[in-house]
Protein backbone atom coordinates (compact mmCIF):
# COMPACT_ATOMS: atom_id res chain seq x y z
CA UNK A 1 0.00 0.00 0.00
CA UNK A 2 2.64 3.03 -0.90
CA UNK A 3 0.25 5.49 0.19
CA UNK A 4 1.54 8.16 2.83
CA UNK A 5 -0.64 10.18 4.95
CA UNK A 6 0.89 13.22 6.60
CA UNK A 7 -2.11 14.86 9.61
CA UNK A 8 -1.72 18.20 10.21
CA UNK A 9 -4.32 18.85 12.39
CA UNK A 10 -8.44 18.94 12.87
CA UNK A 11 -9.10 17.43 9.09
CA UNK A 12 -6.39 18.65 7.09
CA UNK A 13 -4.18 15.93 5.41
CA UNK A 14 -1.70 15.60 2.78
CA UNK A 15 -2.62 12.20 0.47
CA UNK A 16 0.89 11.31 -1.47
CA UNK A 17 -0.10 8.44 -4.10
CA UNK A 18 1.72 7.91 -7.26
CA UNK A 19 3.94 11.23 -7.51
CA UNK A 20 0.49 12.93 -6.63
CA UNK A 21 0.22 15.21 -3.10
CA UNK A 22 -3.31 15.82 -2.57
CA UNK A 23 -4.15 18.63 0.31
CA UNK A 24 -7.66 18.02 2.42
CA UNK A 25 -9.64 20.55 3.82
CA UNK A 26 -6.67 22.76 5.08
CA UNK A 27 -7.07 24.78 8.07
CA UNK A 28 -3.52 26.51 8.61
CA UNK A 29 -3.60 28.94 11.37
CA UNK A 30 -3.44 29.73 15.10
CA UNK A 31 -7.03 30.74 15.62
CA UNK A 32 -10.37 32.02 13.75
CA UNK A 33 -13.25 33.26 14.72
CA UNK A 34 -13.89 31.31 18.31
CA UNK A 35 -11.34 28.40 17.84
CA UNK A 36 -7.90 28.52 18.29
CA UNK A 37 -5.33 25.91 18.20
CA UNK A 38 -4.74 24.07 21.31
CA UNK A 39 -2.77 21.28 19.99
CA UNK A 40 -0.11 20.75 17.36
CA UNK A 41 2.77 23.39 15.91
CA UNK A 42 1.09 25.17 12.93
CA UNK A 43 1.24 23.79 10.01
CA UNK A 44 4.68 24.72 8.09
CA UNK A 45 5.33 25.27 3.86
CA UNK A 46 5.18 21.71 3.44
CA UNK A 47 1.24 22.07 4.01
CA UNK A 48 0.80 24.45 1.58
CA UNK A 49 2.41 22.40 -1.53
CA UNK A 50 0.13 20.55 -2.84
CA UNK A 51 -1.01 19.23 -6.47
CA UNK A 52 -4.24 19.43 -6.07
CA UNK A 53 -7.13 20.22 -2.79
CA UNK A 54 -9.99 18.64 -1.85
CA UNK A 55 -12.66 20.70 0.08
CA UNK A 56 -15.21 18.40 1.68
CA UNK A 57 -18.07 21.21 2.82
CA UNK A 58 -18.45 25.14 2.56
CA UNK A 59 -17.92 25.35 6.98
CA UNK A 60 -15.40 27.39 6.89
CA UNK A 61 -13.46 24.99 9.42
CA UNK A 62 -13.29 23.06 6.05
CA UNK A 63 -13.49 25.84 2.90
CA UNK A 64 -11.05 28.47 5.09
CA UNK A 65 -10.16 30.78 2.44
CA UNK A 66 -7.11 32.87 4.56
CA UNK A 67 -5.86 28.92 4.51
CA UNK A 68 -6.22 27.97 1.01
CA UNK A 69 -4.54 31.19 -0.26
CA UNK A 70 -1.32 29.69 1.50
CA UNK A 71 -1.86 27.11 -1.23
CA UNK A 72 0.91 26.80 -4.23
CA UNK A 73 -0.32 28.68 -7.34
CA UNK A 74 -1.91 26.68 -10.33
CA UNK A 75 -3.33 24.09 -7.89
CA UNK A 76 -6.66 22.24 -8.54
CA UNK A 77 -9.17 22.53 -6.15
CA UNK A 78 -12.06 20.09 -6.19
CA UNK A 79 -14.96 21.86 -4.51
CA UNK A 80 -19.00 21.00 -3.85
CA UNK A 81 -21.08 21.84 -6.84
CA UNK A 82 -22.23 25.50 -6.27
CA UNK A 83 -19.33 26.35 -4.02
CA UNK A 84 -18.16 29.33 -6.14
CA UNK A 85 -21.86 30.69 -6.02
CA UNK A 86 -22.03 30.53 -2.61
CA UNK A 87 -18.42 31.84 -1.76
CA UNK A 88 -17.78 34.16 -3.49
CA UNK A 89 -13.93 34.07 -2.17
CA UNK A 90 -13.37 31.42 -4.37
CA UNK A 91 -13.37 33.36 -7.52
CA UNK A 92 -11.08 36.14 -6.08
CA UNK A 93 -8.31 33.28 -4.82
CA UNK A 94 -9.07 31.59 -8.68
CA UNK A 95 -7.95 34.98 -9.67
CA UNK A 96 -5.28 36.55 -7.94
CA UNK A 97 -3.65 33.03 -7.37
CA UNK A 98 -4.42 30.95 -10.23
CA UNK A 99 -6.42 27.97 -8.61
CA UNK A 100 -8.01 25.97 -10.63
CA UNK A 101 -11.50 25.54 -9.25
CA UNK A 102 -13.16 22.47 -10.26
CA UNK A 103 -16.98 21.66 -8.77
CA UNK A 104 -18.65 18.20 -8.37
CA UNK A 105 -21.07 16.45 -6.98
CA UNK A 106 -21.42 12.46 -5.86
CA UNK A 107 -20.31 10.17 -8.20
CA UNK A 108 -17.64 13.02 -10.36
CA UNK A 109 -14.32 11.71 -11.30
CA UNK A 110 -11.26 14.04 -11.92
CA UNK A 111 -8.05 12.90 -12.69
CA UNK A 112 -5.23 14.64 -11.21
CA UNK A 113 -1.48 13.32 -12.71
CA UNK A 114 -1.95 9.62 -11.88
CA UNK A 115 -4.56 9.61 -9.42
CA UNK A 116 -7.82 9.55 -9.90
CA UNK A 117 -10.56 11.44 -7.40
CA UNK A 118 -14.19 10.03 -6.92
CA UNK A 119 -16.77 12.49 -4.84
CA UNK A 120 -18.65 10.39 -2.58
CA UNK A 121 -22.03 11.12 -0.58
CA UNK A 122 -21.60 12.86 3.19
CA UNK A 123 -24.39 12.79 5.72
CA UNK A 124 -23.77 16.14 6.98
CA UNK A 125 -25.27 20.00 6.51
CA UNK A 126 -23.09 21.72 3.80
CA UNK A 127 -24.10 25.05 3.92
CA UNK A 128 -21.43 27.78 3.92
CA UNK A 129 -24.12 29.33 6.88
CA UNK A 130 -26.73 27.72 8.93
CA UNK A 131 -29.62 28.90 7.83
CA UNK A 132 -30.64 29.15 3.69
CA UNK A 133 -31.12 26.70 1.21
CA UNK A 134 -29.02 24.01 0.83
CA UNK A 135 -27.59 24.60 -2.52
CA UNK A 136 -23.96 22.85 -1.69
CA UNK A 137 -23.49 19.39 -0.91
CA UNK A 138 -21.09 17.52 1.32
CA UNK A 139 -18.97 15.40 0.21
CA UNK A 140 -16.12 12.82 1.00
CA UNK A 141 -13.57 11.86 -1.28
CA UNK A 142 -12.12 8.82 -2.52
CA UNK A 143 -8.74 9.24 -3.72
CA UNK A 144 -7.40 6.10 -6.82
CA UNK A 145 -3.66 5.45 -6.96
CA UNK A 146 -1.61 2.80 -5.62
CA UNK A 147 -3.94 2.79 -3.15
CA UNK A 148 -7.65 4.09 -2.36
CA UNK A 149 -7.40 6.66 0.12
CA UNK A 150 -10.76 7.59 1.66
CA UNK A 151 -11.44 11.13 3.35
CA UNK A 152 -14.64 11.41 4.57
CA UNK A 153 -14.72 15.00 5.43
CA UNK A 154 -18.01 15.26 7.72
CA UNK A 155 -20.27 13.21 7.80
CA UNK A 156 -22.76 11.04 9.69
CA UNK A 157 -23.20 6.85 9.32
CA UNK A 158 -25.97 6.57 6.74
CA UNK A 159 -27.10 3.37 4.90
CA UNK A 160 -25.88 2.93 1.72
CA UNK A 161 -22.25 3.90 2.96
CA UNK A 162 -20.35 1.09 2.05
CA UNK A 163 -21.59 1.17 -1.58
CA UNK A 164 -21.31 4.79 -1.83
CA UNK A 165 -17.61 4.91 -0.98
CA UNK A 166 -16.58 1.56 -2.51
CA UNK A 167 -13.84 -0.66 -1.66
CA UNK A 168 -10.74 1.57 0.10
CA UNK A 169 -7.19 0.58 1.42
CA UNK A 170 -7.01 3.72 3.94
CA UNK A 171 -10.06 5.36 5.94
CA UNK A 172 -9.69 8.83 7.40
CA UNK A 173 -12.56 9.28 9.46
CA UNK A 174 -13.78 12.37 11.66
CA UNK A 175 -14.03 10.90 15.43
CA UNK A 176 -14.38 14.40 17.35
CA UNK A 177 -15.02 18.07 16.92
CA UNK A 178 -14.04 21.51 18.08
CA UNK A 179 -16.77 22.24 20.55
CA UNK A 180 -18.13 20.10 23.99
CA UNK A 181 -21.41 18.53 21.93
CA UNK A 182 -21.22 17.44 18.25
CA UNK A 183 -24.41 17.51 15.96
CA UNK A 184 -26.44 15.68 13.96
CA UNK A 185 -24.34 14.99 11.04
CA UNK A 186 -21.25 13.69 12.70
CA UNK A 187 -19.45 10.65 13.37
CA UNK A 188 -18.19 10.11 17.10
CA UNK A 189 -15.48 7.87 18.04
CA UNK A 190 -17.92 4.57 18.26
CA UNK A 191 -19.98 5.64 15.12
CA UNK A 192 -16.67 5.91 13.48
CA UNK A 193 -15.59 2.13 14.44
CA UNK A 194 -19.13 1.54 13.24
CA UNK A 195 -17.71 3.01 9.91
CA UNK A 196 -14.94 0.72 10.08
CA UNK A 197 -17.19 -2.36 10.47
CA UNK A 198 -18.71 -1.18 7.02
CA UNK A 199 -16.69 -0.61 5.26
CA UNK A 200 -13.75 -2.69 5.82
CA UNK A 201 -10.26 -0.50 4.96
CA UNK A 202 -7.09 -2.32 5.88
CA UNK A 203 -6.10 0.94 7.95
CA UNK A 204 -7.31 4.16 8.99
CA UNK A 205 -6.50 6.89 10.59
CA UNK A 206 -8.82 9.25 13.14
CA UNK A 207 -9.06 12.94 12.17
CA UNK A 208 -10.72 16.23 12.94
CA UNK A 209 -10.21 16.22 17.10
CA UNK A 210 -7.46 17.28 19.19
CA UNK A 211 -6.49 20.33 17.54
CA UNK A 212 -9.32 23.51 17.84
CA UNK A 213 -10.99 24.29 20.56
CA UNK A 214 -13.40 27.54 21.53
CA UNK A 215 -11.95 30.19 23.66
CA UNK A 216 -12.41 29.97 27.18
CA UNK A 217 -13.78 26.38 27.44
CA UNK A 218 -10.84 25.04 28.35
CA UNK A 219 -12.58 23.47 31.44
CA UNK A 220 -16.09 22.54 29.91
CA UNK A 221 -16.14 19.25 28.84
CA UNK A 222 -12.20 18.44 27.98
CA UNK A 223 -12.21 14.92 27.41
CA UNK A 224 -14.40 16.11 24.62
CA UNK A 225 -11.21 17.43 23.07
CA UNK A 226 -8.78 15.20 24.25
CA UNK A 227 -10.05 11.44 24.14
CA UNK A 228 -11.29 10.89 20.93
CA UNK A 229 -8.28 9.37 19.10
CA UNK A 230 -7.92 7.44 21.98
CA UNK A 231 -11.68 5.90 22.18
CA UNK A 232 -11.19 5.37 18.28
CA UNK A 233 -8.44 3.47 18.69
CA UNK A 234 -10.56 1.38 21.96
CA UNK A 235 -13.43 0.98 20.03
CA UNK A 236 -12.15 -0.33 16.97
CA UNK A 237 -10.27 -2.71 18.35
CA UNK A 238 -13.24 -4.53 19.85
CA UNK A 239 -15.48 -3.82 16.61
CA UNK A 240 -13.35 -4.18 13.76
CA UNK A 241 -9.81 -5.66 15.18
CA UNK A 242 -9.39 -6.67 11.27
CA UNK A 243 -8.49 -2.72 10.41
CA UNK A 244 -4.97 -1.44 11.32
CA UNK A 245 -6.04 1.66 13.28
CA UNK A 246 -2.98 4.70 13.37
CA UNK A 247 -3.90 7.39 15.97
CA UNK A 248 -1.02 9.84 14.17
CA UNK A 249 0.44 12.99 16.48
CA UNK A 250 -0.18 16.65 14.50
CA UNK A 251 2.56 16.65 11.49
CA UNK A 252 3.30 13.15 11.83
CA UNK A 253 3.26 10.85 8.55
CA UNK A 254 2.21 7.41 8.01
CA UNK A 255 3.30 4.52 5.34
CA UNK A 256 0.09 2.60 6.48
CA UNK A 257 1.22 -0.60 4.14
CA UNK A 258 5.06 0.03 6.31
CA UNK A 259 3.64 0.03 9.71
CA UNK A 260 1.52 -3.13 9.50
């Protein structure tokens, strides 16, 4: 499986398959809005290079536009169909830096070098705000090289999952959040193992936890913020002891194929 997997923190991750380094969801900087970084060194350049970017949802935890202008010029980034209607950012960063801004929905292929990127469905709201139509959806991505790479972005367990995403290698699954309470929409760290027990990677790896946090809630609720890795790694092992499960520290990187 020559796949590696590089966390940086909450769900930003750098795929590298077949000469290809593919860039999710990246949230680069000490704090926004009501979250800053409690965990991890920020991200450094090697974050920002990156052939191509996948943007699971418009939350702008996940589409953070100060973030993705860090982003190498010329890159492709794959976007939710109506993205650049409803952020308008998006066409000032496709001007000033040259990204190439490419929208799908479920079931799009784009081929980036010699990988190949499937949208898949997400159970979760993807709306750039919480109230309006919903006009974007969320999506995960499935990511075709030497190996298949799944990033689920956020999302919730829903039925057809296993035959949405397909067969995968690697599963990078949301197990926390940056707040005390997570919503409908979400996976936890035992509705992730559930996950597992679907759809049956050979590794994965837990994401989006440990990193943000709001300011001055420090004390409400901090195993909330600290335990979910942890719990994935607990729960998996009784529900799906099959699937090698890598709980990775910020800016580590993984050879999951290495390690097993």
């Amino acid at each position: 499986m020559p796949v590696e997997i590089t966390w940086w923190g909450h769900a930003t991750c750098t795929i590298e398959d077949s000469g290809v380094r593919i860039l999710t969801d990246p949230l680069l900087v000490r704090r926004f809005a009501h979250l800053r970084r409690r965990r991890g060194e920020l991200p450094g350049p090697a974050a920002t290079v990156a052939d191509a970017v996948l943007i699971s949802h418009l939350h702008s935890d996940h589409l953070h536009l100060p973030s993705l202008a860090r982003v190498a010029p010329g890159a492709r980034v794959i976007v939710p169909l109506g993205a650049v209607r409803a952020v308008p950012g998006l066409r000032v960063l496709r001007r000033m830096r040259g990204l190439r801004i490419t929208e799908v929905a479920a079931g799009d292929e784009v081929r980036v070098g010699g990988v190949r990127v499937r949208a898949v469905p997400a159970l979760h709201d993807g709306r750039r705000l919480p109230v309006g139509p919903h006009r974007s959806p969320a999506l995960g991505y499935v990511v075709e090289g030497e190996a298949r790479t799944y990033f689920a972005g956020d999302t919730g367990l829903f039925d057809d999952m296993a035959r949405a995403v397909g067969p995968v290698d690697v599963a990078l699954l949301p197990v926390g959040g940056w707040g005390p309470y997570l919503g409908h929409g979400h996976l936890d760290a035992r509705r992730a193992a559930e996950a597992l027990v679907r759809l049956a990677p050979r590794a994965a790896v837990p994401v989006h936890y440990g990193t943000y946090w709001p300011i001055g809630m420090d004390g409400v609720r901090p195993h909330e913020f600290h335990s979910p890795g942890d719990e994935f790694v607990r729960q998996a092992a009784l529900r799906a002891p099959q699937v090698a499960v890598h709980r990775l520290e910020h800016g580590a990187r993984l050879r999951p194929g290495a390690a097993e």
